[in-house]
Protein backbone atom coordinates (compact mmCIF):
# COMPACT_ATOMS: atom_id res chain seq x y z
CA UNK A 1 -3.78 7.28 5.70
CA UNK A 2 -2.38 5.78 2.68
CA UNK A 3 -1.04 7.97 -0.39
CA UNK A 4 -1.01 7.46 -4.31
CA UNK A 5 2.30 8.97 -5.95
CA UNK A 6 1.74 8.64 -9.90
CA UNK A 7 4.88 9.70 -12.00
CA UNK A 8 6.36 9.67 -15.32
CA UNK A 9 9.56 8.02 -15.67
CA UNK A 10 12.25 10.00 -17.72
CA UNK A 11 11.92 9.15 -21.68
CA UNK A 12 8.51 7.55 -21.38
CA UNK A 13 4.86 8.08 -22.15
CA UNK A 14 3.19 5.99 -19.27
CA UNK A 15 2.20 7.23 -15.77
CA UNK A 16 2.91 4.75 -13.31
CA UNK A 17 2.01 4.80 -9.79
CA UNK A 18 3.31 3.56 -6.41
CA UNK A 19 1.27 3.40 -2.91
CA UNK A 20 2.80 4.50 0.51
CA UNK A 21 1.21 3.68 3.91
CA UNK A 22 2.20 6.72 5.09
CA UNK A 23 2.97 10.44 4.61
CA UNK A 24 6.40 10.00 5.57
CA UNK A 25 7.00 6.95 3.64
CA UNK A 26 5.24 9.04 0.48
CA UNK A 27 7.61 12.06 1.12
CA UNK A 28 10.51 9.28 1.33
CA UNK A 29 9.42 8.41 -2.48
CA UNK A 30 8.80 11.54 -3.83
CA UNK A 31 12.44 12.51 -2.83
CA UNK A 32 13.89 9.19 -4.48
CA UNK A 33 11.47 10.24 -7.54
CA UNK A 34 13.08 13.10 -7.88
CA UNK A 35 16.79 12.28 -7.57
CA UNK A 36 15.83 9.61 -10.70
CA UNK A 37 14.99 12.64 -12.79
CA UNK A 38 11.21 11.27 -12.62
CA UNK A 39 8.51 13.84 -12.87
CA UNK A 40 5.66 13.49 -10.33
CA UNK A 41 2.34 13.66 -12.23
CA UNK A 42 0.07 13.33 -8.83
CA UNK A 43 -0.04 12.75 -5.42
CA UNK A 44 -3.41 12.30 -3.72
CA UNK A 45 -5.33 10.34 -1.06
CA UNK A 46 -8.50 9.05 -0.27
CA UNK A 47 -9.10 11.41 2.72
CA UNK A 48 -7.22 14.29 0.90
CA UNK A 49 -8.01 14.11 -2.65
CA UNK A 50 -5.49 15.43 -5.34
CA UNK A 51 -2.27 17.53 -3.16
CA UNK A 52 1.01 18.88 -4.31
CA UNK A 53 4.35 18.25 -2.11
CA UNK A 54 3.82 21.25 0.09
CA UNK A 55 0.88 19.80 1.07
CA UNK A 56 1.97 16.13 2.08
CA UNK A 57 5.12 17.64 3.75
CA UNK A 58 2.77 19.50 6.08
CA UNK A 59 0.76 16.31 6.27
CA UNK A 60 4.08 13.90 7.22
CA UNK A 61 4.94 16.60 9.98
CA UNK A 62 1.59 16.38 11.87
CA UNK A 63 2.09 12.90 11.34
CA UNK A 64 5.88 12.53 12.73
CA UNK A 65 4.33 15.04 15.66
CA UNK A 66 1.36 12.77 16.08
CA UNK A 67 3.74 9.31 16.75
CA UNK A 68 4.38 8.36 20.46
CA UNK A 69 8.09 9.47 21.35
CA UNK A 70 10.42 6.62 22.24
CA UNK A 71 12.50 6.81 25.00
């Protein structure tokens, strides 16, 4: 399932927006977003609609539980 972050970068007017593969890899950028003092305007996908980070950290933990183990 792929994921849309869209954010606002500290001192500007644009929202920009970045595209993970994955919920993991999404919670992986909203984390770096935040340690760069970047507020996150959205996060949504096209099976989920519009979510907020409680949301996709559920999401990347069914994930994560869905992935084969390696041995």
């Amino acid at each position: 399932m792929s994921y849309t972050i869209g954010f606002q970068a500290k001192d500007q007017t644009a929202v920009l927006a970045t595209e993970a593969a994955t919920a993991n890899q999404a919670v992986a950028i909203v984390a770096a977003l935040r340690q760069s003092a970047d507020e996150i305007k959205f996060i949504r996908s096209p099976q989920e609609g519009d979510m907020g980070i409680e949301m996709l950290l559920l999401l990347a933990k069914e994930e994560a539980e869905e992935m084969p183990q390696r041995v």
